[in-house]
PDB file of N, CA and C in Angstrom:
ATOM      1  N   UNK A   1       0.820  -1.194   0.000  1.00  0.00           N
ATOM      2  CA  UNK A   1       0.000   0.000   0.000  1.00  0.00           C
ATOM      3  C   UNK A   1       0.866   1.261   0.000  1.00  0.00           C
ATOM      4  N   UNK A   2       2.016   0.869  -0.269  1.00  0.00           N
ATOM      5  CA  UNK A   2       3.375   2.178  -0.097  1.00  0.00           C
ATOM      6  C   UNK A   2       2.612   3.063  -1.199  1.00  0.00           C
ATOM      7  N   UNK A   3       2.506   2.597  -2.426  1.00  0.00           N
ATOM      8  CA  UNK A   3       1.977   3.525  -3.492  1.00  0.00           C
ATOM      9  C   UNK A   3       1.102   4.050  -3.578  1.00  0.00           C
ATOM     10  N   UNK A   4       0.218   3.474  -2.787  1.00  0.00           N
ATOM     11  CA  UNK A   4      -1.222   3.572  -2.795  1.00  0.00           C
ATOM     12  C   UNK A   4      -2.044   4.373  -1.810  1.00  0.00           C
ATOM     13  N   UNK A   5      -2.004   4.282  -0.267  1.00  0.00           N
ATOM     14  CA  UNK A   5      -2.289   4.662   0.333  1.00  0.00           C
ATOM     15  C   UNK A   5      -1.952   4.062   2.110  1.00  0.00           C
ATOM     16  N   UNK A   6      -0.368   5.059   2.316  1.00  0.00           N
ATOM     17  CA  UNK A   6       0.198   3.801   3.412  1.00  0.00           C
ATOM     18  C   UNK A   6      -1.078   3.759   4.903  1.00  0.00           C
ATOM     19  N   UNK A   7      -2.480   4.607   4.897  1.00  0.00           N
ATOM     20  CA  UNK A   7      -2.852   4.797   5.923  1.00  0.00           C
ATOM     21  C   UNK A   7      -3.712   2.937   5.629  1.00  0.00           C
ATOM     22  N   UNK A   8      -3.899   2.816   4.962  1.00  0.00           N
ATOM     23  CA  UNK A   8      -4.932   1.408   4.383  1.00  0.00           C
ATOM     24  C   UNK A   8      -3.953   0.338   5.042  1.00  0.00           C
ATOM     25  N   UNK A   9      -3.066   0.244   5.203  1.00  0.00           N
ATOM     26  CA  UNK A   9      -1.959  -0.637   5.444  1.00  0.00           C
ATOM     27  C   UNK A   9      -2.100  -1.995   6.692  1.00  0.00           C
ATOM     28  N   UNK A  10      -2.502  -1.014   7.503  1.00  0.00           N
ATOM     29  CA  UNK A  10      -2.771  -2.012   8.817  1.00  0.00           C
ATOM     30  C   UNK A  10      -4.451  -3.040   8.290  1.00  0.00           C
ATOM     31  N   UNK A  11      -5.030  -2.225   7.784  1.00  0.00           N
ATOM     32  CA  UNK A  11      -6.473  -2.739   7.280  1.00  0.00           C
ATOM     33  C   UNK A  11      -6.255  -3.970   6.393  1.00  0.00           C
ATOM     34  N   UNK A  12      -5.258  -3.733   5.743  1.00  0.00           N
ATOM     35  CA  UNK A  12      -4.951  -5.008   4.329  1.00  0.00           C
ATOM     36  C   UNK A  12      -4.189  -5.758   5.394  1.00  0.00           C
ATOM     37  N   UNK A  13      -3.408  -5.454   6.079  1.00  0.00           N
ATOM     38  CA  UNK A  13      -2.889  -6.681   7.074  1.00  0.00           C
ATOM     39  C   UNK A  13      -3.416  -7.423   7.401  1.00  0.00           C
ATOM     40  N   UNK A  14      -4.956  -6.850   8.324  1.00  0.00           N
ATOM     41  CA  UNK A  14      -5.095  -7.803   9.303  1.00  0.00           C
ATOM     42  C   UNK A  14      -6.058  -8.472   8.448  1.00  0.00           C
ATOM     43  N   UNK A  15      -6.442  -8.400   7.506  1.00  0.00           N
ATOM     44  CA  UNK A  15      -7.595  -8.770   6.014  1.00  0.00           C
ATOM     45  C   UNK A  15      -6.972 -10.423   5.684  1.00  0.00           C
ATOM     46  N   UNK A  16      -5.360 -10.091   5.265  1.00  0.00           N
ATOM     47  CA  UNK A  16      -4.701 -10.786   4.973  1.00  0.00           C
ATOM     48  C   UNK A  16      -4.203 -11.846   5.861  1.00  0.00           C
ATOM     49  N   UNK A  17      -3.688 -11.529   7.138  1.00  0.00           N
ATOM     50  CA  UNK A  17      -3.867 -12.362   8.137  1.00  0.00           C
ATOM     51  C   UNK A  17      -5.114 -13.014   9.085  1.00  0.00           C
ATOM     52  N   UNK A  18      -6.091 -12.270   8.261  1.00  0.00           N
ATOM     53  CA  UNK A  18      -7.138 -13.830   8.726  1.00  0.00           C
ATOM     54  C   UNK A  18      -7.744 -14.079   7.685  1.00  0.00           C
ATOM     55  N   UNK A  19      -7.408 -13.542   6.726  1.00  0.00           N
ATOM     56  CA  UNK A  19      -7.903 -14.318   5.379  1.00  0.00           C
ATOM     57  C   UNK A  19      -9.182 -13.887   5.007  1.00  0.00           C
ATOM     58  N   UNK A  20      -9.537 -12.898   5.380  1.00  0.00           N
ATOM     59  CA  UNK A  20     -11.037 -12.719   5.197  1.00  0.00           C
ATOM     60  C   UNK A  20     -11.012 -11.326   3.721  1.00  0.00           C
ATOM     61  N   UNK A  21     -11.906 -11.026   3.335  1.00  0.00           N
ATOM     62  CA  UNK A  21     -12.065  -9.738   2.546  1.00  0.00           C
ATOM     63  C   UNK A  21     -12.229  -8.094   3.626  1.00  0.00           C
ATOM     64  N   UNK A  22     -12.581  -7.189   2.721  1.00  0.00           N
ATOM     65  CA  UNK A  22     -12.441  -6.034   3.150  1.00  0.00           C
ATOM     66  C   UNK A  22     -13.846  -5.171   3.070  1.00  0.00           C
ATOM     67  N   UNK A  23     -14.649  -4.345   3.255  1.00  0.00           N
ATOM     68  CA  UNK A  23     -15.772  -4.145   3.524  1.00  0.00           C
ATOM     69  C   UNK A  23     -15.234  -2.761   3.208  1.00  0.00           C
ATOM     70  N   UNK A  24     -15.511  -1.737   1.934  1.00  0.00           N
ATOM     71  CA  UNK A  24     -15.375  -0.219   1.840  1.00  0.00           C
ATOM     72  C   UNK A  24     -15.364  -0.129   0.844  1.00  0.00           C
ATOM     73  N   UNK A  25     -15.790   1.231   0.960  1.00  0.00           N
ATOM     74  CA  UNK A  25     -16.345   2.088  -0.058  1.00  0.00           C
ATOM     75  C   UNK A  25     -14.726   3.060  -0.911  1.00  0.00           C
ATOM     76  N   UNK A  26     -13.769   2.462  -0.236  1.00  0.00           N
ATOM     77  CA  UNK A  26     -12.672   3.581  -0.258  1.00  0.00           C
ATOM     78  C   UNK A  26     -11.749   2.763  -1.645  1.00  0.00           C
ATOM     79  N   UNK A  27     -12.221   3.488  -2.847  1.00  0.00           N
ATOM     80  CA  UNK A  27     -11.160   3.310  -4.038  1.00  0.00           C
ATOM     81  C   UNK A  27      -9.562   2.949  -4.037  1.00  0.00           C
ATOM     82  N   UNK A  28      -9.380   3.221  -2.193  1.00  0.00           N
ATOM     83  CA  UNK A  28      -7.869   2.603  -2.723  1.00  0.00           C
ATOM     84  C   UNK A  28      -7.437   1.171  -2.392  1.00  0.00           C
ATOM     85  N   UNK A  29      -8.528   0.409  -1.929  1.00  0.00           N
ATOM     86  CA  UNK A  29      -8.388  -1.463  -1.719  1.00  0.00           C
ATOM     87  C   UNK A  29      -8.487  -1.504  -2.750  1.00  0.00           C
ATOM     88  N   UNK A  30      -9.351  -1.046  -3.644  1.00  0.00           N
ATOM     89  CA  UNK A  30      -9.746  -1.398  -4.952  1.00  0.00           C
ATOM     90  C   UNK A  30      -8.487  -1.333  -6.435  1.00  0.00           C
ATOM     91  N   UNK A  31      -7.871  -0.974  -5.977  1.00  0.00           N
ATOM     92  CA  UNK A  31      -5.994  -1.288  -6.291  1.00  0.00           C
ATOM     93  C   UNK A  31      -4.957  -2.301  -6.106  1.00  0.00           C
ATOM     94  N   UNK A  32      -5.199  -2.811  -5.089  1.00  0.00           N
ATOM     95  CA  UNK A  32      -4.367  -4.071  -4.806  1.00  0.00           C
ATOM     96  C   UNK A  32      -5.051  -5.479  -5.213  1.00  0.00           C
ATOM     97  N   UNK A  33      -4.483  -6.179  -4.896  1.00  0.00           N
ATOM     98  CA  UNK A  33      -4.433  -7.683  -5.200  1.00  0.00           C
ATOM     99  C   UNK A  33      -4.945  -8.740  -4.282  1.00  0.00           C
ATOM    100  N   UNK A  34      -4.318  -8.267  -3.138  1.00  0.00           N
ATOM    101  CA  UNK A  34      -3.787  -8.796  -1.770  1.00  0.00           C
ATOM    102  C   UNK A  34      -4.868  -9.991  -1.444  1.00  0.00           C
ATOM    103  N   UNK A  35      -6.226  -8.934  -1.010  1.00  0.00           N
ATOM    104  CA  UNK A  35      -7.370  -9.402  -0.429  1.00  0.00           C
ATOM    105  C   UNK A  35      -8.644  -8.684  -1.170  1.00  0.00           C
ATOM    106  N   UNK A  36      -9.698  -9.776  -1.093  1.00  0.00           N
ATOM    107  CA  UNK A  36     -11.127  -9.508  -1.913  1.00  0.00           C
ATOM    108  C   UNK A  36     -11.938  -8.234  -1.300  1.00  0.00           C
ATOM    109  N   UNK A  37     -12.161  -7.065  -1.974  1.00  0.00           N
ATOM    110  CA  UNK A  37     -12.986  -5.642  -1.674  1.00  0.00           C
ATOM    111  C   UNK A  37     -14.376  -5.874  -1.978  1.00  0.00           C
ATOM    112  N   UNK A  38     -15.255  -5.637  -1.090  1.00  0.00           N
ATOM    113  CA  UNK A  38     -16.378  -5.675  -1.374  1.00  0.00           C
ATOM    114  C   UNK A  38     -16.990  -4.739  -0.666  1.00  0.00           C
ATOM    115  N   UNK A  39     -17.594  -3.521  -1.943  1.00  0.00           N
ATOM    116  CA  UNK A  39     -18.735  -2.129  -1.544  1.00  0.00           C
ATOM    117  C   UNK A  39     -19.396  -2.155  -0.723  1.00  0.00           C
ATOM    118  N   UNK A  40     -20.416  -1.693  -0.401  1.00  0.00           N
ATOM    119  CA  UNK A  40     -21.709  -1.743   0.411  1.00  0.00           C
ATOM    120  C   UNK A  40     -22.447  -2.078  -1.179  1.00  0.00           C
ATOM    121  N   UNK A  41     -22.646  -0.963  -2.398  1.00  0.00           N
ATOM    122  CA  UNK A  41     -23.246  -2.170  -3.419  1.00  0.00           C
ATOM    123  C   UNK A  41     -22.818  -3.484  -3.411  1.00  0.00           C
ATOM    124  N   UNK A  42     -21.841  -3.817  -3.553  1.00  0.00           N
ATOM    125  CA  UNK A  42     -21.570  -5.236  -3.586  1.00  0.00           C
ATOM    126  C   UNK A  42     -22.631  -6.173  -2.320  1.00  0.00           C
ATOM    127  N   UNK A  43     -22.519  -5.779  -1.517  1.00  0.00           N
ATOM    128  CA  UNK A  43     -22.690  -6.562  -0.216  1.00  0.00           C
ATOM    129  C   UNK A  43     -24.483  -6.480  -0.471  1.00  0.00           C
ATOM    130  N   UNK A  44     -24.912  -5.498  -0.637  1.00  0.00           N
ATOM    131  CA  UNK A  44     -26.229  -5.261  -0.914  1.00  0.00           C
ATOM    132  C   UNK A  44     -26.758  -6.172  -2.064  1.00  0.00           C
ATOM    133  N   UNK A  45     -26.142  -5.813  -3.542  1.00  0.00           N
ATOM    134  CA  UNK A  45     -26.173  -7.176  -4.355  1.00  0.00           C
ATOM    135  C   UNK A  45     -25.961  -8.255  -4.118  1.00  0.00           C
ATOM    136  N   UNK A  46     -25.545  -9.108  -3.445  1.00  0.00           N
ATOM    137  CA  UNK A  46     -25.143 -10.445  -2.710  1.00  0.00           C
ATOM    138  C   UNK A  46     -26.231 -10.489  -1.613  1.00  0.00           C
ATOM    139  N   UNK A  47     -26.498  -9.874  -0.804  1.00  0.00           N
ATOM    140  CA  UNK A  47     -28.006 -10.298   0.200  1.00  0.00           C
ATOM    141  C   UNK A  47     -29.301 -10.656  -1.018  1.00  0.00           C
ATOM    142  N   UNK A  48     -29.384  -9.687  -1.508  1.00  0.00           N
ATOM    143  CA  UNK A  48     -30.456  -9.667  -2.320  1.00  0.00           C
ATOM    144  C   UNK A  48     -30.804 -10.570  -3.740  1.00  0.00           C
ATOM    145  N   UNK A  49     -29.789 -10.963  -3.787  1.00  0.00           N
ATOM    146  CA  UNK A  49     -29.793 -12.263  -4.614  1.00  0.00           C
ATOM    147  C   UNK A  49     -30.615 -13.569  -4.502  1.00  0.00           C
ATOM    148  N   UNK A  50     -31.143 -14.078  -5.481  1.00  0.00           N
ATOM    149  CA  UNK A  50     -32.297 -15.075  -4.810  1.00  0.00           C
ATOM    150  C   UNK A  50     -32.123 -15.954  -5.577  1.00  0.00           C
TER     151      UNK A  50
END
């Protein structure tokens, strides 16, 4: 996240160390690789799915 945005840093860590995805609205997860980003659209599309 050096390039990107070093404040995101601890957030992609601990994402990455438990393996889980990331929950935001903030365009700069949406840059990396690391770990899976998912919007509030996203999350909203996925409940509502039938």
């Amino acid at each position: 996240m050096k390039d990107i945005d070093e404040k995101d840093t601890p957030i992609l860590a601990s994402a990455m160390q438990l393996c889980c995805p990331i929950g935001s609205n903030d365009n700069h997860f949406k840059m990396q690789k690391a770990a899976k980003v998912y919007t509030t659209n996203d999350l909203l599309d996925l409940l509502n799915r039938k």
